[in-house]
C-alpha atoms as a PDB file:
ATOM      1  CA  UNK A   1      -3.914  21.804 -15.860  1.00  0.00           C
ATOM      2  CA  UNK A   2      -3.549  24.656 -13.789  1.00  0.00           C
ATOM      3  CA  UNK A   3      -2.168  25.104 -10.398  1.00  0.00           C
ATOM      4  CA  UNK A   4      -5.135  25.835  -8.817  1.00  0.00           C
ATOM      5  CA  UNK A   5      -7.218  23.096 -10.024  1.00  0.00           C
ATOM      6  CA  UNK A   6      -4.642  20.892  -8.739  1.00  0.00           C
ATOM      7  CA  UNK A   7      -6.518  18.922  -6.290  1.00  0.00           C
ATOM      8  CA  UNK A   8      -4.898  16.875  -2.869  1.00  0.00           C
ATOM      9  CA  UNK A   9      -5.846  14.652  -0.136  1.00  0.00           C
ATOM     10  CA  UNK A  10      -5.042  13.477   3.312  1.00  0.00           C
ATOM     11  CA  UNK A  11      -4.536   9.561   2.864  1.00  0.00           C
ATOM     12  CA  UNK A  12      -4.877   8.066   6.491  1.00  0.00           C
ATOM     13  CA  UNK A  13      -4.058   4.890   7.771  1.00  0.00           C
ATOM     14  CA  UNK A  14      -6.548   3.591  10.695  1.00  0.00           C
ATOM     15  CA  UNK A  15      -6.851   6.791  12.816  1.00  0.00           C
ATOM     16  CA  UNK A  16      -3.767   8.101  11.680  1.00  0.00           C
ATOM     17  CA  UNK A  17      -2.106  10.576   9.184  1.00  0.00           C
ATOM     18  CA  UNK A  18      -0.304   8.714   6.519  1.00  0.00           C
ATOM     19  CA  UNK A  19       0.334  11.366   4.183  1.00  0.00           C
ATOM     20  CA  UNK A  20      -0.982  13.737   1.510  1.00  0.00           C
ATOM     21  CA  UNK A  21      -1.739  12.569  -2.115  1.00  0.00           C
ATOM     22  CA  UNK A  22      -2.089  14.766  -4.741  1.00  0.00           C
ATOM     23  CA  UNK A  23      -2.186  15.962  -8.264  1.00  0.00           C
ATOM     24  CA  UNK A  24       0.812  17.055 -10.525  1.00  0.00           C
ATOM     25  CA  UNK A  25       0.706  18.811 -13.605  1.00  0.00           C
ATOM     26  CA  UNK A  26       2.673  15.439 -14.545  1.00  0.00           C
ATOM     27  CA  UNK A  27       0.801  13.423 -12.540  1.00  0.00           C
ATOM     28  CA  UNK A  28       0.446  12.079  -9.136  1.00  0.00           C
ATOM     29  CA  UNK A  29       2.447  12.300  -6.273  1.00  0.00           C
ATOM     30  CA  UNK A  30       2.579  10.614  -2.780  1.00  0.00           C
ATOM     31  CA  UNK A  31       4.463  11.647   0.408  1.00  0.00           C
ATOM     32  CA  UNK A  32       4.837   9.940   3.516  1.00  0.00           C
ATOM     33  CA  UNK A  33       4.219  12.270   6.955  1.00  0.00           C
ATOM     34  CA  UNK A  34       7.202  12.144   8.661  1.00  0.00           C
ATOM     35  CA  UNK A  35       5.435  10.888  11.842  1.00  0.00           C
ATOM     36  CA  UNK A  36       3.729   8.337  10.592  1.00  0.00           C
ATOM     37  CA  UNK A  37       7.028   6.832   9.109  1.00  0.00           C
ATOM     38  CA  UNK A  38       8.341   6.467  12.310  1.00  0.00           C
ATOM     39  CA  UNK A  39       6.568   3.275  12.581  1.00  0.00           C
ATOM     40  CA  UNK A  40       7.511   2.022   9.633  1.00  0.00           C
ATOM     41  CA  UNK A  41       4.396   0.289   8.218  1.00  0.00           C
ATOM     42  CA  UNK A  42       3.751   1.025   4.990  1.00  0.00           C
ATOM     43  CA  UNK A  43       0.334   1.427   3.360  1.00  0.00           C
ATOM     44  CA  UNK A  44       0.772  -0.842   0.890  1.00  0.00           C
ATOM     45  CA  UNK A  45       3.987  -3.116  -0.121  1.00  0.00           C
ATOM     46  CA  UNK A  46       4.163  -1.040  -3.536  1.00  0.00           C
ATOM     47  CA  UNK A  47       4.373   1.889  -1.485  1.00  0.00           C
ATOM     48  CA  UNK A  48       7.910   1.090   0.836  1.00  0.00           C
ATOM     49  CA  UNK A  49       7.797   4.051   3.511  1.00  0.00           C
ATOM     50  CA  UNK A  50      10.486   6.624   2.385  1.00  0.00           C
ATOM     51  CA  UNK A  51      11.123  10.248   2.842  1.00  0.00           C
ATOM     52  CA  UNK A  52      11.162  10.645  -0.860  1.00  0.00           C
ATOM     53  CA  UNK A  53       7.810  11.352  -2.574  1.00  0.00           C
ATOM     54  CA  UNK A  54       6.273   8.869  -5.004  1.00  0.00           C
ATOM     55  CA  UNK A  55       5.609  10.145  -8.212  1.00  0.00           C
ATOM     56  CA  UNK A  56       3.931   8.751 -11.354  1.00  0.00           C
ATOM     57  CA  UNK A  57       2.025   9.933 -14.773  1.00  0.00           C
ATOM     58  CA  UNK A  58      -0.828   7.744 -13.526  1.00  0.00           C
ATOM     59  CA  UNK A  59      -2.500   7.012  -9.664  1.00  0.00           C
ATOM     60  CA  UNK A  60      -0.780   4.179  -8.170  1.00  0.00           C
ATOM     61  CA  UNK A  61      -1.929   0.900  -8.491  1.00  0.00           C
ATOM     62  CA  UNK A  62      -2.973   1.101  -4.778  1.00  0.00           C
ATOM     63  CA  UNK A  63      -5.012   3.721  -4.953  1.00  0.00           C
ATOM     64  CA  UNK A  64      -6.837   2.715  -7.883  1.00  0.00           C
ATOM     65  CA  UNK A  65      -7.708  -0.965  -6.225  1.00  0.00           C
ATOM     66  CA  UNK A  66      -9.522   1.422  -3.810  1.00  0.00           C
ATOM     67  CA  UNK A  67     -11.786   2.336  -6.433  1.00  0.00           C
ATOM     68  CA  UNK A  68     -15.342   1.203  -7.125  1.00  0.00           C
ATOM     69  CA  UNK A  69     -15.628  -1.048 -10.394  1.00  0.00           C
ATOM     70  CA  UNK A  70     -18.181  -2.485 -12.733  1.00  0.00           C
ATOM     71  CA  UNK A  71     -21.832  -1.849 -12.325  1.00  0.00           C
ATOM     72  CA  UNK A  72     -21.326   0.056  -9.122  1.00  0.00           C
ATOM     73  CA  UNK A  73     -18.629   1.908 -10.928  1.00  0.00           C
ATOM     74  CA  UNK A  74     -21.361   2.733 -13.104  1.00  0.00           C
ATOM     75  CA  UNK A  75     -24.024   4.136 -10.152  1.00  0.00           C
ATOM     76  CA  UNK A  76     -21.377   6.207  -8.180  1.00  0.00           C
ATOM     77  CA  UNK A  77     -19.963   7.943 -11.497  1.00  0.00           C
ATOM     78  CA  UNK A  78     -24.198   8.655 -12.239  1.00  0.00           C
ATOM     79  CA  UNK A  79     -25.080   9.738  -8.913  1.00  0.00           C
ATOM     80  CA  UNK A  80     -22.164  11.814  -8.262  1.00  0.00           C
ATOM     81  CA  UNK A  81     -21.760  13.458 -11.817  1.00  0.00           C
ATOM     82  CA  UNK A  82     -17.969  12.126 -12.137  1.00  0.00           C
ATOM     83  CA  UNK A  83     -16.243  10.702 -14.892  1.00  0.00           C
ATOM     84  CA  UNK A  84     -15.252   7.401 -14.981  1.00  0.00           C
ATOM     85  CA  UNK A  85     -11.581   8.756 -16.446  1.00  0.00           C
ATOM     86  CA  UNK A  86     -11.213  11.046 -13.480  1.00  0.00           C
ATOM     87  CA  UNK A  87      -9.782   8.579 -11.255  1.00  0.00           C
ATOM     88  CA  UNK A  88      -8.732  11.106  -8.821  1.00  0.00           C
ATOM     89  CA  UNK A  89     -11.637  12.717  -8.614  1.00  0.00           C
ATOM     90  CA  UNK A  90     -13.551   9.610  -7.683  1.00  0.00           C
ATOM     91  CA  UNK A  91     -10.848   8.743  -5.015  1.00  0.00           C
ATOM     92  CA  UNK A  92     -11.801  11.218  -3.049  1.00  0.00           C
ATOM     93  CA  UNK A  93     -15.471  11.240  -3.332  1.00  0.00           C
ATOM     94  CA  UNK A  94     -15.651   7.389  -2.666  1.00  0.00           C
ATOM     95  CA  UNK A  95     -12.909   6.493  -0.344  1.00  0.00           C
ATOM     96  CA  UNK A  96     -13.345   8.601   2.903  1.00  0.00           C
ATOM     97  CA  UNK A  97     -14.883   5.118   4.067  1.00  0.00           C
ATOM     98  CA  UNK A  98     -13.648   2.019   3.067  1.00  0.00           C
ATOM     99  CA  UNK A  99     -13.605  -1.591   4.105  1.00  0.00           C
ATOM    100  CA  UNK A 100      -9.923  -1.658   4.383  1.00  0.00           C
ATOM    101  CA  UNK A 101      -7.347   0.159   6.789  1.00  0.00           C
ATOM    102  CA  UNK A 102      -6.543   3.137   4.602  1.00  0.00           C
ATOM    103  CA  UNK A 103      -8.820   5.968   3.581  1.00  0.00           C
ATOM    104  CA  UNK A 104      -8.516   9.364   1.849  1.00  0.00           C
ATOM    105  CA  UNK A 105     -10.062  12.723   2.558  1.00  0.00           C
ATOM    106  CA  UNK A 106      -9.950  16.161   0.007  1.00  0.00           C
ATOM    107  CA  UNK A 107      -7.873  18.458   1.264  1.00  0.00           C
ATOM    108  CA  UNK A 108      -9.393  22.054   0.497  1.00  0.00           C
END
């Protein structure tokens, strides 16, 4: 994967910056903003706040509960021309709103 397909996102937690998720050529990474750790609620329990970045060879459990499954699964990846594999990819084409507290935005 090249660098500039490399694609990231602005992961926010109610109304506020959480931090930036993005593609690696390994993987994934996630980094807390530095603000938002100040009040020390993390996004998820897997996800401890820490100034260190998360990284992993696959999206974090987390983010992937975010994503649509099953039939619907099946309608969004239609409609939107995205395959089911690119997990990233529908992250931030189906979680800008969400019913829970945390939501995630394309950075361009």
């Amino acid at each position: 994967m090249e660098t500039s397909n490399l694609r990231r996102a602005i992961v926010m937690y109610r109304d506020k910056k959480a931090g930036i998720i993005e593609e690696t050529r390994e993987g994934y990474r996630f980094t807390y903003d530095n603000d938002f750790m100040k009040q020390n609620r993390p996004i998820s329990i897997s996800l401890p706040t820490t100034k260190q970045s998360y990284e992993s060879s696959s999206l974090f459990a987390f983010f992937l509960g975010l994503l649509p499954e099953g039939w619907y699964l099946n309608m969004v990846t239609k409609k939107l021309k995205i395959d089911k594999n690119d997990t990233f990819g529908l992250l931030i084409a189906t979680c800008k709103e969400t019913i829970g507290a945390v939501t995630v935005e394309e950075l361009k």
